[in-house]
PDB file of N, CA and C in Angstrom:
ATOM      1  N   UNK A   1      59.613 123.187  56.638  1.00  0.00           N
ATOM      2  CA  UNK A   1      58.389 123.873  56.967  1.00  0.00           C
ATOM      3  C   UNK A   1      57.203 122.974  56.613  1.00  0.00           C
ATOM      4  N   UNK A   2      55.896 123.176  57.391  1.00  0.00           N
ATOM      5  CA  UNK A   2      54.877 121.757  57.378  1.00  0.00           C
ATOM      6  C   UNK A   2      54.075 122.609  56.656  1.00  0.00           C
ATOM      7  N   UNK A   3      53.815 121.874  55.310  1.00  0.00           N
ATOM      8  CA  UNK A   3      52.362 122.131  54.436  1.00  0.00           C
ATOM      9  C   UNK A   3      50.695 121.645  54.903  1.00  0.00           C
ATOM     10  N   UNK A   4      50.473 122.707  55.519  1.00  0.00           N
ATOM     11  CA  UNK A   4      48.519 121.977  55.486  1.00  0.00           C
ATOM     12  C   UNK A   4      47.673 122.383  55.087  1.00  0.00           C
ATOM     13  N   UNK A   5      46.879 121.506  54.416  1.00  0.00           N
ATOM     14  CA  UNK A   5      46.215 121.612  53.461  1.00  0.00           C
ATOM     15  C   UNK A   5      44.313 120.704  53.948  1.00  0.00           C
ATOM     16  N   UNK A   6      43.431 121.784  54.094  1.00  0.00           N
ATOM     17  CA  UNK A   6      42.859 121.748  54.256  1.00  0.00           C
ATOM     18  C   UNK A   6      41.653 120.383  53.393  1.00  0.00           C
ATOM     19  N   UNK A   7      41.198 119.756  53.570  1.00  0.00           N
ATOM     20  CA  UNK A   7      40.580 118.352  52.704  1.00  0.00           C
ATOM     21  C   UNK A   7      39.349 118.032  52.774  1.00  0.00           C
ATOM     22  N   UNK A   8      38.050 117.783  52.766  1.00  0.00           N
ATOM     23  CA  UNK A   8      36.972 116.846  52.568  1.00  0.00           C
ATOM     24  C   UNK A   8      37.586 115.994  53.176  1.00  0.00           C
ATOM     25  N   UNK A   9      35.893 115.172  53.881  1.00  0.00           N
ATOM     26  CA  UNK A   9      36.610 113.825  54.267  1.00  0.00           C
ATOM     27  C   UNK A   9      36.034 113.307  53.196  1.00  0.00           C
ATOM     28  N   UNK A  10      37.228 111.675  52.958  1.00  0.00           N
ATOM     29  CA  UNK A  10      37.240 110.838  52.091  1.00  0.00           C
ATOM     30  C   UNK A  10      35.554 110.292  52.058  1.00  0.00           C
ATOM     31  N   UNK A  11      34.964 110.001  53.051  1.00  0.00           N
ATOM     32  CA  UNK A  11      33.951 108.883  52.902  1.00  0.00           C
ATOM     33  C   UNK A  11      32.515 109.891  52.276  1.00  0.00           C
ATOM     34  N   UNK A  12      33.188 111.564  52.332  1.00  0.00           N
ATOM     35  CA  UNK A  12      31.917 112.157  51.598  1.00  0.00           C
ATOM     36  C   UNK A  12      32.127 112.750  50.338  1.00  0.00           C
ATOM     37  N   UNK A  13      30.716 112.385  49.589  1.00  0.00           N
ATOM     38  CA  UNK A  13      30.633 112.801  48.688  1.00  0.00           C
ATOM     39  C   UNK A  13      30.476 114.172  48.022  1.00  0.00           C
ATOM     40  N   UNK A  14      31.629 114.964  47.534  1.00  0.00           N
ATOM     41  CA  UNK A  14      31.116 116.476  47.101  1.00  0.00           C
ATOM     42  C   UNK A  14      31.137 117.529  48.122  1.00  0.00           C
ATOM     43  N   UNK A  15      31.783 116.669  49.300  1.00  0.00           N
ATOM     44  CA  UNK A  15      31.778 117.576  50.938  1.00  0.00           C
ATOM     45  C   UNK A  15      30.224 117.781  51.627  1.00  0.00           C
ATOM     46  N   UNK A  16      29.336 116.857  51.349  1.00  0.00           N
ATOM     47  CA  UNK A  16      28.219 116.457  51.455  1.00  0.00           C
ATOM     48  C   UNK A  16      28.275 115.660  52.978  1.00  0.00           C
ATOM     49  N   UNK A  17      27.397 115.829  53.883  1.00  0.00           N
ATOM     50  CA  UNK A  17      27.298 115.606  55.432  1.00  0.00           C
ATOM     51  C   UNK A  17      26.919 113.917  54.985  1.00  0.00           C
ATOM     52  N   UNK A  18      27.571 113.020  56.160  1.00  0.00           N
ATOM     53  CA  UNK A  18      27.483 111.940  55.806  1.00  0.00           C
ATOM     54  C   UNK A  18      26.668 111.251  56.842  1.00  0.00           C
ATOM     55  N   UNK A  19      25.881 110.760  56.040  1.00  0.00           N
ATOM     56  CA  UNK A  19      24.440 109.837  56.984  1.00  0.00           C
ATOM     57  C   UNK A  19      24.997 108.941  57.865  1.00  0.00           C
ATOM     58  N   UNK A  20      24.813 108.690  59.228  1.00  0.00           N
ATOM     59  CA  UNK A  20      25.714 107.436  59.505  1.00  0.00           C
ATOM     60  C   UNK A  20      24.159 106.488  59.767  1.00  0.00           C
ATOM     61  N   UNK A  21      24.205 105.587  59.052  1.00  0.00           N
ATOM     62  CA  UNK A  21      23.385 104.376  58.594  1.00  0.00           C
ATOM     63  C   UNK A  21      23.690 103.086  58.715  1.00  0.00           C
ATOM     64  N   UNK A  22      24.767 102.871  59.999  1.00  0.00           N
ATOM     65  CA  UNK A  22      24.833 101.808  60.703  1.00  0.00           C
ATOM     66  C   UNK A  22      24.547 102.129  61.981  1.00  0.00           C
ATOM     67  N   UNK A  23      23.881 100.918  62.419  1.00  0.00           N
ATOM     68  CA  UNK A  23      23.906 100.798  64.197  1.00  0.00           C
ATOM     69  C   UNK A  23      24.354 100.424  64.743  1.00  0.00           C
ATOM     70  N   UNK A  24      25.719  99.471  64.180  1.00  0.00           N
ATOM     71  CA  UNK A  24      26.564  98.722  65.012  1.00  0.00           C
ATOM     72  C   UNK A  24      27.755  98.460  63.964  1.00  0.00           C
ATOM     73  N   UNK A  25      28.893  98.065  64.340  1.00  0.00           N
ATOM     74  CA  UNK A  25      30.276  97.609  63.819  1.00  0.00           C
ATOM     75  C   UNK A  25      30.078  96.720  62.909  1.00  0.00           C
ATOM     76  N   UNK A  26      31.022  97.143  61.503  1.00  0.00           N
ATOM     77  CA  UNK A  26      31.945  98.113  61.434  1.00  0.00           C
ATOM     78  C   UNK A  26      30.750  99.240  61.340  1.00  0.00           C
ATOM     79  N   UNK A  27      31.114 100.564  61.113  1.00  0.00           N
ATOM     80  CA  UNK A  27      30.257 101.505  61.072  1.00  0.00           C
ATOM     81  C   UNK A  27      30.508 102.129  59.203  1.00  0.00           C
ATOM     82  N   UNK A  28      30.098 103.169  59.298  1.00  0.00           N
ATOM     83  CA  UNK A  28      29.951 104.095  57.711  1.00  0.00           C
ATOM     84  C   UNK A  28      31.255 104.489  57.654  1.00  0.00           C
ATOM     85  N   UNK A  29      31.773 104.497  56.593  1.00  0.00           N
ATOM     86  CA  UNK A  29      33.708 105.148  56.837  1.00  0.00           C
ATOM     87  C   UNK A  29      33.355 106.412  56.254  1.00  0.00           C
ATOM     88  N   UNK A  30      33.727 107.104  57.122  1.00  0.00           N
ATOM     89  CA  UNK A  30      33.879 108.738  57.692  1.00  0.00           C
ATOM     90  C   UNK A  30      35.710 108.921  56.856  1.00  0.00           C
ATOM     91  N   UNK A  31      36.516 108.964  56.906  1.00  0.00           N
ATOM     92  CA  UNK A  31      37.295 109.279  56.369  1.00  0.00           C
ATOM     93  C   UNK A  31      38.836 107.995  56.255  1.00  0.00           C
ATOM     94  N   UNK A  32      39.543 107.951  55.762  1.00  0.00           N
ATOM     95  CA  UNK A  32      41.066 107.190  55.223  1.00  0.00           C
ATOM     96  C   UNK A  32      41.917 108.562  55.366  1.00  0.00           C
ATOM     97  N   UNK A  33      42.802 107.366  56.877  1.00  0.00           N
ATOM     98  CA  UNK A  33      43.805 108.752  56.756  1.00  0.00           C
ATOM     99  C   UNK A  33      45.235 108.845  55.448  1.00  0.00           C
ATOM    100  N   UNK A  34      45.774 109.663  55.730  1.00  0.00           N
ATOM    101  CA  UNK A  34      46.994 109.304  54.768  1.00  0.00           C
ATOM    102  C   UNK A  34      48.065 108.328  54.947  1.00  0.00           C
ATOM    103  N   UNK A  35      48.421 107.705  53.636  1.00  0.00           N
ATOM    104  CA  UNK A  35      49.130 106.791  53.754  1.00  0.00           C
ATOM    105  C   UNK A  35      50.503 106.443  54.686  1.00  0.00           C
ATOM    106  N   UNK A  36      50.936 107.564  54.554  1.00  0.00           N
ATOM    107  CA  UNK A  36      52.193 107.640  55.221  1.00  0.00           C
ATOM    108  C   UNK A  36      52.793 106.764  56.513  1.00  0.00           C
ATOM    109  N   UNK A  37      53.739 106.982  56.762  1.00  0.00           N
ATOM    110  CA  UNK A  37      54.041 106.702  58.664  1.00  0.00           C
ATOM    111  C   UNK A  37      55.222 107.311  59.052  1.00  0.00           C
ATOM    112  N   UNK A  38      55.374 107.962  58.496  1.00  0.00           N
ATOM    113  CA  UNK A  38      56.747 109.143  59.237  1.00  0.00           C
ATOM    114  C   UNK A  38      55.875 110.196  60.373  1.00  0.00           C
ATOM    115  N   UNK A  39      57.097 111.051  60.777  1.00  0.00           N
ATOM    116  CA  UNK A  39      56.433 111.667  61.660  1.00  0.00           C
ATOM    117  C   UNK A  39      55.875 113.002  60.611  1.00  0.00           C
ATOM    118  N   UNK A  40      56.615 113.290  59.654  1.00  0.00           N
ATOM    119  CA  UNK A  40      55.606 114.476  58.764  1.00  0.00           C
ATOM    120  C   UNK A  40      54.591 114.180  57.887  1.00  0.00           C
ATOM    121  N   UNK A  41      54.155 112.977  58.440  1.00  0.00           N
ATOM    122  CA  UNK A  41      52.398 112.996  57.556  1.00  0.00           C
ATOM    123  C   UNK A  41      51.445 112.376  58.158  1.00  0.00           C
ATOM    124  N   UNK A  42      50.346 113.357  58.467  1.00  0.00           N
ATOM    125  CA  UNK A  42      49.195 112.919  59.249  1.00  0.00           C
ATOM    126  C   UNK A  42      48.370 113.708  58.812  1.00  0.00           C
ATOM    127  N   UNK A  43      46.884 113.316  59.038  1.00  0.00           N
ATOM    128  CA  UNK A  43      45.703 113.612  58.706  1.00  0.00           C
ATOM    129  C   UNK A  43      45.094 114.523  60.123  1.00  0.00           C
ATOM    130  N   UNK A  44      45.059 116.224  60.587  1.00  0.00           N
ATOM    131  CA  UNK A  44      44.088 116.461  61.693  1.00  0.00           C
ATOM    132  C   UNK A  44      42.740 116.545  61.467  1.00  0.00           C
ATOM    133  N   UNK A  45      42.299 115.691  62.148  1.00  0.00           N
ATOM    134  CA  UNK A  45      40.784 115.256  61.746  1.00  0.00           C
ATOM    135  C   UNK A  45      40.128 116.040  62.230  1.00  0.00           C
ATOM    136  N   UNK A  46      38.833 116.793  61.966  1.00  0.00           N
ATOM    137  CA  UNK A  46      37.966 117.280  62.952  1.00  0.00           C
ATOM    138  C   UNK A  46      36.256 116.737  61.981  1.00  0.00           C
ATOM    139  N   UNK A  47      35.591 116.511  63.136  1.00  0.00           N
ATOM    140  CA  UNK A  47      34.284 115.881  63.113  1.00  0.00           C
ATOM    141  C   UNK A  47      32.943 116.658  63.601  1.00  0.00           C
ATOM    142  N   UNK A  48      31.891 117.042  63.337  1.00  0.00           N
ATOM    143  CA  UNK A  48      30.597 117.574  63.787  1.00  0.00           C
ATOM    144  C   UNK A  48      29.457 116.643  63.630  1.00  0.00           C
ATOM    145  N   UNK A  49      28.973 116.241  64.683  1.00  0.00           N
ATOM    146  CA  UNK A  49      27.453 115.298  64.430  1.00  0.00           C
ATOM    147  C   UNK A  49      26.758 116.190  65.078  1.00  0.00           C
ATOM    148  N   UNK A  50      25.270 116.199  64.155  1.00  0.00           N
ATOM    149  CA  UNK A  50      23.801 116.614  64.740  1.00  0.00           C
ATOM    150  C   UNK A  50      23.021 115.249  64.204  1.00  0.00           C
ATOM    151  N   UNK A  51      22.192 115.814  65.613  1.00  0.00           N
ATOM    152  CA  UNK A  51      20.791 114.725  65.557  1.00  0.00           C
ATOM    153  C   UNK A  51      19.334 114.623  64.740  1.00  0.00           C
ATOM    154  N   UNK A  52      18.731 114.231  64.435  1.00  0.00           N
ATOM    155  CA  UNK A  52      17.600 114.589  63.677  1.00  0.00           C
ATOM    156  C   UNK A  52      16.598 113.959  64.350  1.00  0.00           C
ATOM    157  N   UNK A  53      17.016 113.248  65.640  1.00  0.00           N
ATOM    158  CA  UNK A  53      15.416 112.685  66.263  1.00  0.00           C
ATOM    159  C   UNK A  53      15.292 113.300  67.402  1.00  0.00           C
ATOM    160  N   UNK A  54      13.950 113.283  68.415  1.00  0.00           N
ATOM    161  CA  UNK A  54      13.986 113.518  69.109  1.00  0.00           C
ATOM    162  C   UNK A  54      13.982 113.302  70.329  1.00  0.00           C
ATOM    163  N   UNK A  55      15.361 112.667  70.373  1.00  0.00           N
ATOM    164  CA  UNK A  55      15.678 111.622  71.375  1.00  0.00           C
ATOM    165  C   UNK A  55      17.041 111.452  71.219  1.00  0.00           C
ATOM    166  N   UNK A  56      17.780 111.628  72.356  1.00  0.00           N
ATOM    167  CA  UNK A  56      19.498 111.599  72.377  1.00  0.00           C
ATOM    168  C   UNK A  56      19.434 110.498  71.652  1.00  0.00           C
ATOM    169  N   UNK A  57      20.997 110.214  71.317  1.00  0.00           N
ATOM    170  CA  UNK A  57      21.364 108.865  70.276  1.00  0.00           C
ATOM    171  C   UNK A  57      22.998 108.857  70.933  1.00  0.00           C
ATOM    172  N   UNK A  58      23.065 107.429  71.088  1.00  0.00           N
ATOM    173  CA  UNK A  58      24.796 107.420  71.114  1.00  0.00           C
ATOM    174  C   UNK A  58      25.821 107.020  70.175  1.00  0.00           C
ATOM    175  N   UNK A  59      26.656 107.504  69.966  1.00  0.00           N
ATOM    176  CA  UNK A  59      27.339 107.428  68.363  1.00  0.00           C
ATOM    177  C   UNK A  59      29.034 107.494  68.446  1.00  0.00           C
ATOM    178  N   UNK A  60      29.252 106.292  68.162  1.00  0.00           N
ATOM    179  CA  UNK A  60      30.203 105.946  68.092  1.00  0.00           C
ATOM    180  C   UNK A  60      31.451 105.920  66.997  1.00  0.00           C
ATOM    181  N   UNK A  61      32.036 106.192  67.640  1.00  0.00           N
ATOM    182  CA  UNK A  61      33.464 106.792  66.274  1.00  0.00           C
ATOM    183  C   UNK A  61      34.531 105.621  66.534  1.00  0.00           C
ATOM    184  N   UNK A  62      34.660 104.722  65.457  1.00  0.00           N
ATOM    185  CA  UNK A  62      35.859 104.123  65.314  1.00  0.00           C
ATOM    186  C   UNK A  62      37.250 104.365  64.878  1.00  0.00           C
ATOM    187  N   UNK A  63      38.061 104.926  65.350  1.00  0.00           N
ATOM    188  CA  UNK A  63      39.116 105.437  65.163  1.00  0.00           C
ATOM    189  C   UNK A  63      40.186 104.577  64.751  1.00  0.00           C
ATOM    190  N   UNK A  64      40.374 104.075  63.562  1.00  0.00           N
ATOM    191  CA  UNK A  64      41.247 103.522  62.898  1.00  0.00           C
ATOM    192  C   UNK A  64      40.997 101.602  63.322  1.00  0.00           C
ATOM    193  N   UNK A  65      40.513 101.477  63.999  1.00  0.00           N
ATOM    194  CA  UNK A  65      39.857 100.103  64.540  1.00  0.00           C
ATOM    195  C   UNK A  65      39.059  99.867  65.129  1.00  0.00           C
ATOM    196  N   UNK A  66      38.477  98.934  65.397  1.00  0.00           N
ATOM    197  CA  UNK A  66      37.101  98.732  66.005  1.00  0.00           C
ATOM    198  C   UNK A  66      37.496  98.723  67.119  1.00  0.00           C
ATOM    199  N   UNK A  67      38.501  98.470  67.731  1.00  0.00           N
ATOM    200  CA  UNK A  67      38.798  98.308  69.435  1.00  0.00           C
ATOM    201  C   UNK A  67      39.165  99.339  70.199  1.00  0.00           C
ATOM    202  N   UNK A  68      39.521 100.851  68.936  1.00  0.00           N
ATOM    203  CA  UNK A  68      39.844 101.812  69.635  1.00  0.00           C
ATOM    204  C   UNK A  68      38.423 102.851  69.569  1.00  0.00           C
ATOM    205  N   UNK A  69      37.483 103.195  70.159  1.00  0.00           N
ATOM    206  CA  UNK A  69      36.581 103.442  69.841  1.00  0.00           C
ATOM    207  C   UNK A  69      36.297 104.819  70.937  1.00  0.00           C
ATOM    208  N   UNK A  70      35.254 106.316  70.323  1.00  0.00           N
ATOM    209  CA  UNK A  70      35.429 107.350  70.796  1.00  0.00           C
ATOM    210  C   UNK A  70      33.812 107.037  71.186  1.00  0.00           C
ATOM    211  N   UNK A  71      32.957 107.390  72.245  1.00  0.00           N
ATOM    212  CA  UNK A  71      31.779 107.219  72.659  1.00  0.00           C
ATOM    213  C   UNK A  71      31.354 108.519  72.886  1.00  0.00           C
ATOM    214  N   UNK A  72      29.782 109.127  72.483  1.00  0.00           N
ATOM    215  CA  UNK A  72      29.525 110.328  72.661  1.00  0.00           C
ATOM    216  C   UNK A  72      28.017 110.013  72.791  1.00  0.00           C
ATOM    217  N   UNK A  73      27.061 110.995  73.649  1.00  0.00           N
ATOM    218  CA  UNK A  73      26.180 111.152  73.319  1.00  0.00           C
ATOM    219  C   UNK A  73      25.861 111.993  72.464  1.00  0.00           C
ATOM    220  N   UNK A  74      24.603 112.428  71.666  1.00  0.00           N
ATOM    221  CA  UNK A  74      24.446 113.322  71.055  1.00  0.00           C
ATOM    222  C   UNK A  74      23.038 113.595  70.614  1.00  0.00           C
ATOM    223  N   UNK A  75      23.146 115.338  71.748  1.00  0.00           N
ATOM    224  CA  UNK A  75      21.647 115.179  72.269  1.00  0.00           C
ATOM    225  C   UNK A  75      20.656 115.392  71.149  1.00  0.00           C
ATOM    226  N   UNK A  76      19.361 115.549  71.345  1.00  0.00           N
ATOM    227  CA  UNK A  76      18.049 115.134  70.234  1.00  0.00           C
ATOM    228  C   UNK A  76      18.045 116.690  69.932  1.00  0.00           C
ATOM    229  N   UNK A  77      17.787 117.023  68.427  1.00  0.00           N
ATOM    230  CA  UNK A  77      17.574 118.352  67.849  1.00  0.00           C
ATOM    231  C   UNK A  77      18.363 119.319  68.557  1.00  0.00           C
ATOM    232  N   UNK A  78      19.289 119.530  68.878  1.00  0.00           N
ATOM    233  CA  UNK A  78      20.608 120.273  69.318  1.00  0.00           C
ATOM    234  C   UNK A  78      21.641 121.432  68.522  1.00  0.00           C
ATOM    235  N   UNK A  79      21.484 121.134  67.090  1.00  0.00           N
ATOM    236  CA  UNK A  79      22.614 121.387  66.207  1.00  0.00           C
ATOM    237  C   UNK A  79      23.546 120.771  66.200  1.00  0.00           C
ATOM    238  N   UNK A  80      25.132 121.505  66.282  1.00  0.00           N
ATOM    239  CA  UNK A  80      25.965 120.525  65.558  1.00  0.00           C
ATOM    240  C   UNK A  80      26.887 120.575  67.206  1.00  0.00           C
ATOM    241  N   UNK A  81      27.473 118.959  67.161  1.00  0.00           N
ATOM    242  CA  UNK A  81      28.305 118.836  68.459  1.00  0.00           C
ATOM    243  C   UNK A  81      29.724 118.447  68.019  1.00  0.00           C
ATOM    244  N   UNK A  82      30.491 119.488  68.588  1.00  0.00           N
ATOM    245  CA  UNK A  82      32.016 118.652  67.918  1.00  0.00           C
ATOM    246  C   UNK A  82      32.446 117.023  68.678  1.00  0.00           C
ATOM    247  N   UNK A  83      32.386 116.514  67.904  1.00  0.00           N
ATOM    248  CA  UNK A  83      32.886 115.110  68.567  1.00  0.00           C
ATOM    249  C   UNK A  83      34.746 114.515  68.159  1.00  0.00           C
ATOM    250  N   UNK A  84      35.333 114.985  67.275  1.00  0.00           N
ATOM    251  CA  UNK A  84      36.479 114.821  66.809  1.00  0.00           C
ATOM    252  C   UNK A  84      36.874 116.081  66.534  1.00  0.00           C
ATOM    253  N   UNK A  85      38.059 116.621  68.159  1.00  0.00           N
ATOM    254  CA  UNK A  85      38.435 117.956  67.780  1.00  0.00           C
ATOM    255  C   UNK A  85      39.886 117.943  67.348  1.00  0.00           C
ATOM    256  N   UNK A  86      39.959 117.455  66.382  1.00  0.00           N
ATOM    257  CA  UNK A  86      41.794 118.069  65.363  1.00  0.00           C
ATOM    258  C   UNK A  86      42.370 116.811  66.196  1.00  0.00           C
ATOM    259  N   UNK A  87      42.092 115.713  66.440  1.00  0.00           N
ATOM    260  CA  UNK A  87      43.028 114.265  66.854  1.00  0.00           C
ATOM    261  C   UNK A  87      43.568 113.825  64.907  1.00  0.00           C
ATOM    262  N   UNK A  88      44.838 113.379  65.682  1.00  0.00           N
ATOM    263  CA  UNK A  88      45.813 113.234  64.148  1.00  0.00           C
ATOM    264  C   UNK A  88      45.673 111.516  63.986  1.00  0.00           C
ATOM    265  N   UNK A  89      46.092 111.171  62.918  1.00  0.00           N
ATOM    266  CA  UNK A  89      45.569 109.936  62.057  1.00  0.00           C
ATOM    267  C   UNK A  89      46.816 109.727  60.948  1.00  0.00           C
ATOM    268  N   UNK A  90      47.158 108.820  60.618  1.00  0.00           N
ATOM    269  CA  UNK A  90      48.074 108.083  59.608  1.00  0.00           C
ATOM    270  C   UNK A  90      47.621 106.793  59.223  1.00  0.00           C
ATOM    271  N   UNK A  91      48.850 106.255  58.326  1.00  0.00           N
ATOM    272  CA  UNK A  91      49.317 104.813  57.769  1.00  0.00           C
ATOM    273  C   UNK A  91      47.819 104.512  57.124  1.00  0.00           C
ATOM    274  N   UNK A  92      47.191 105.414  56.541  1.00  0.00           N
ATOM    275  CA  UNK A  92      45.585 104.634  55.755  1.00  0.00           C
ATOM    276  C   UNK A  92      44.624 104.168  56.670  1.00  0.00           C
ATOM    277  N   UNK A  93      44.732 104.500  58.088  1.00  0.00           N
ATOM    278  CA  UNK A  93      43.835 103.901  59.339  1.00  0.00           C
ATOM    279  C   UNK A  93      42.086 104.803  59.002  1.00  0.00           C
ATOM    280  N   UNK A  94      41.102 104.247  59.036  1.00  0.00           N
ATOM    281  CA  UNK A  94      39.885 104.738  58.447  1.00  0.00           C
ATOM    282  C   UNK A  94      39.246 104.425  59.702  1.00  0.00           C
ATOM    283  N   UNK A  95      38.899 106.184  59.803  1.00  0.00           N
ATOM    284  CA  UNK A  95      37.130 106.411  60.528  1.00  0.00           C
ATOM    285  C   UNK A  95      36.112 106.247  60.344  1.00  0.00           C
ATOM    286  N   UNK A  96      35.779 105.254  61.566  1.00  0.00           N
ATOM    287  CA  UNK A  96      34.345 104.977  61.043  1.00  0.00           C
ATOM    288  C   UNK A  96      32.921 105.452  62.139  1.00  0.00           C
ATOM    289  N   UNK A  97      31.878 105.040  61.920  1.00  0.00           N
ATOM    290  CA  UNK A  97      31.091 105.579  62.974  1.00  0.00           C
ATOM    291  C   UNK A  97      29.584 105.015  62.956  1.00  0.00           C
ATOM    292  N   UNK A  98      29.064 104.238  64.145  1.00  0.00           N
ATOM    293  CA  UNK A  98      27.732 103.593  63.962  1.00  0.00           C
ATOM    294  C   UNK A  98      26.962 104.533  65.085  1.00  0.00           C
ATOM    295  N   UNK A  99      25.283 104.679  64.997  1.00  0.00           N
ATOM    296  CA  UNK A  99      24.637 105.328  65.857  1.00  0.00           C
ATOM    297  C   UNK A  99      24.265 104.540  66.648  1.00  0.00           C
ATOM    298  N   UNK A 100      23.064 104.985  67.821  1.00  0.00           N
ATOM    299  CA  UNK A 100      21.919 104.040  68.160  1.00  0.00           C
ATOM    300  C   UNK A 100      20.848 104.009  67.587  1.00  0.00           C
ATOM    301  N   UNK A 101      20.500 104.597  66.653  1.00  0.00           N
ATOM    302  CA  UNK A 101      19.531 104.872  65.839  1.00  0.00           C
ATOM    303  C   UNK A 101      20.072 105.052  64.013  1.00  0.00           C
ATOM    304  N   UNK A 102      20.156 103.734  63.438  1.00  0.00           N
ATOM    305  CA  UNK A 102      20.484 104.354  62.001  1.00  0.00           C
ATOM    306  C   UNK A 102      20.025 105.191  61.571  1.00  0.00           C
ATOM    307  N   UNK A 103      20.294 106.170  60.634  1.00  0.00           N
ATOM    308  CA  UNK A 103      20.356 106.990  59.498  1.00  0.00           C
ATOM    309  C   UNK A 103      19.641 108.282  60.245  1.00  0.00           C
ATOM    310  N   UNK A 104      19.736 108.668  61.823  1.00  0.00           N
ATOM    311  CA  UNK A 104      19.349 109.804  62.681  1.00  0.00           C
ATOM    312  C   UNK A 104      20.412 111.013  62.640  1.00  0.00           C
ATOM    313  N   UNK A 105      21.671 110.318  62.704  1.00  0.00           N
ATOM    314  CA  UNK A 105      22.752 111.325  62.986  1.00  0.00           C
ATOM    315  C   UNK A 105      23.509 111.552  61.285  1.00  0.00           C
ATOM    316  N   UNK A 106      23.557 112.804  61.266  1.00  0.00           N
ATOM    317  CA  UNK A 106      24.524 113.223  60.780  1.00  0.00           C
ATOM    318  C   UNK A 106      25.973 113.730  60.646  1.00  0.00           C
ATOM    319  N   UNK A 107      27.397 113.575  60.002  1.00  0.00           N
ATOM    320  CA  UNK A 107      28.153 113.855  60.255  1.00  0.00           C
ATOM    321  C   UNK A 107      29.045 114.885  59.201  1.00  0.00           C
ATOM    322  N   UNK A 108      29.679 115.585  60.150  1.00  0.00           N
ATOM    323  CA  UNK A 108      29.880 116.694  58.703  1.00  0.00           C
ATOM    324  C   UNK A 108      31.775 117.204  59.517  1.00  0.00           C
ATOM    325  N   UNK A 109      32.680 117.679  58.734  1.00  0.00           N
ATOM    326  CA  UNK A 109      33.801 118.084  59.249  1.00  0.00           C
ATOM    327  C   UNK A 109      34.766 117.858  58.008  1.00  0.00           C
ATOM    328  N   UNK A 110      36.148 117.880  58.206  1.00  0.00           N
ATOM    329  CA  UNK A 110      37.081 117.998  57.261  1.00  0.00           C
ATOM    330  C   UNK A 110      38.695 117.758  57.822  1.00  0.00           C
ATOM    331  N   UNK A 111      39.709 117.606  56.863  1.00  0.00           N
ATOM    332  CA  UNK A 111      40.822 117.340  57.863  1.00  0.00           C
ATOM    333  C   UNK A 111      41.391 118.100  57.289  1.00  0.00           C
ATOM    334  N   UNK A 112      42.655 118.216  57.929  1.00  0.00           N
ATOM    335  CA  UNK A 112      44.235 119.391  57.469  1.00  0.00           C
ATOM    336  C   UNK A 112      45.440 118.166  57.053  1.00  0.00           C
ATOM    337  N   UNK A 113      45.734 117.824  56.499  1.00  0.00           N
ATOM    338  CA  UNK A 113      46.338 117.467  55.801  1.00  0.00           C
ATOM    339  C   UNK A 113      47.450 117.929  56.192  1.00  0.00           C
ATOM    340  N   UNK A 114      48.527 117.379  56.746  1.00  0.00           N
ATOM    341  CA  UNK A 114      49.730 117.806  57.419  1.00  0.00           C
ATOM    342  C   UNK A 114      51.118 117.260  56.297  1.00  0.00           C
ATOM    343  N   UNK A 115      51.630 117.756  55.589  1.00  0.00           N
ATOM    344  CA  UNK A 115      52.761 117.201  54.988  1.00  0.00           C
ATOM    345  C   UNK A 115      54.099 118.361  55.590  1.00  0.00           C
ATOM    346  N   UNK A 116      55.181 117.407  55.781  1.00  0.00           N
ATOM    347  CA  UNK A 116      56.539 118.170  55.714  1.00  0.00           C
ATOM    348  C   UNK A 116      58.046 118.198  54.224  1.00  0.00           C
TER     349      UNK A 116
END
């Protein structure tokens, strides 16, 4: 039977929304998935960015490498946009994420923690 366990992401502090304050690669690390590499351990990630300017921004999610990369806009004063909905993660691979505008976007979410 699979244990999940609900988590903070790693890269925040206190479960505190994390500034993303790069504009380009590598980006702010958003979370470290779990170590593992079997098929019963993975990290389901989920992610929320809002904007704080007023002016779309595009914001980029590095998903365990710089070459695999998730592209979003994310429109100006909007609230919160899901950008990472429950995609799974292993072997210590770390999310990261740069804006077009440093320190505009915010990012906030948590993972489930999948053990068997």
């Amino acid at each position: 039977m699979s244990i999940y366990k609900k988590i903070g992401l790693s890269g925040s502090a206190n479960g505190n929304f994390i500034s993303v304050n790069a504009a380009s690669s590598p980006g702010v690390t958003l979370h470290t998935a779990v170590s593992g590499t079997t098929d019963t351990q993975y990290d389901e990630v989920w992610l929320w960015a809002v904007n704080a300017s007023k002016s779309a921004l595009a914001l980029t999610i590095e998903w365990g490498q710089t070459t695999a990369c998730l592209e979003q806009t994310i429109p100006a004063e909007s609230g919160w946009s899901l950008v990472v909905p429950g995609l799974i993660l292993q072997n210590s691979l770390v999310v990261k994420a740069y804006g077009g505008n440093a320190s505009q976007i915010l990012i906030g979410g948590f993972c489930n923690r999948i053990l068997d």
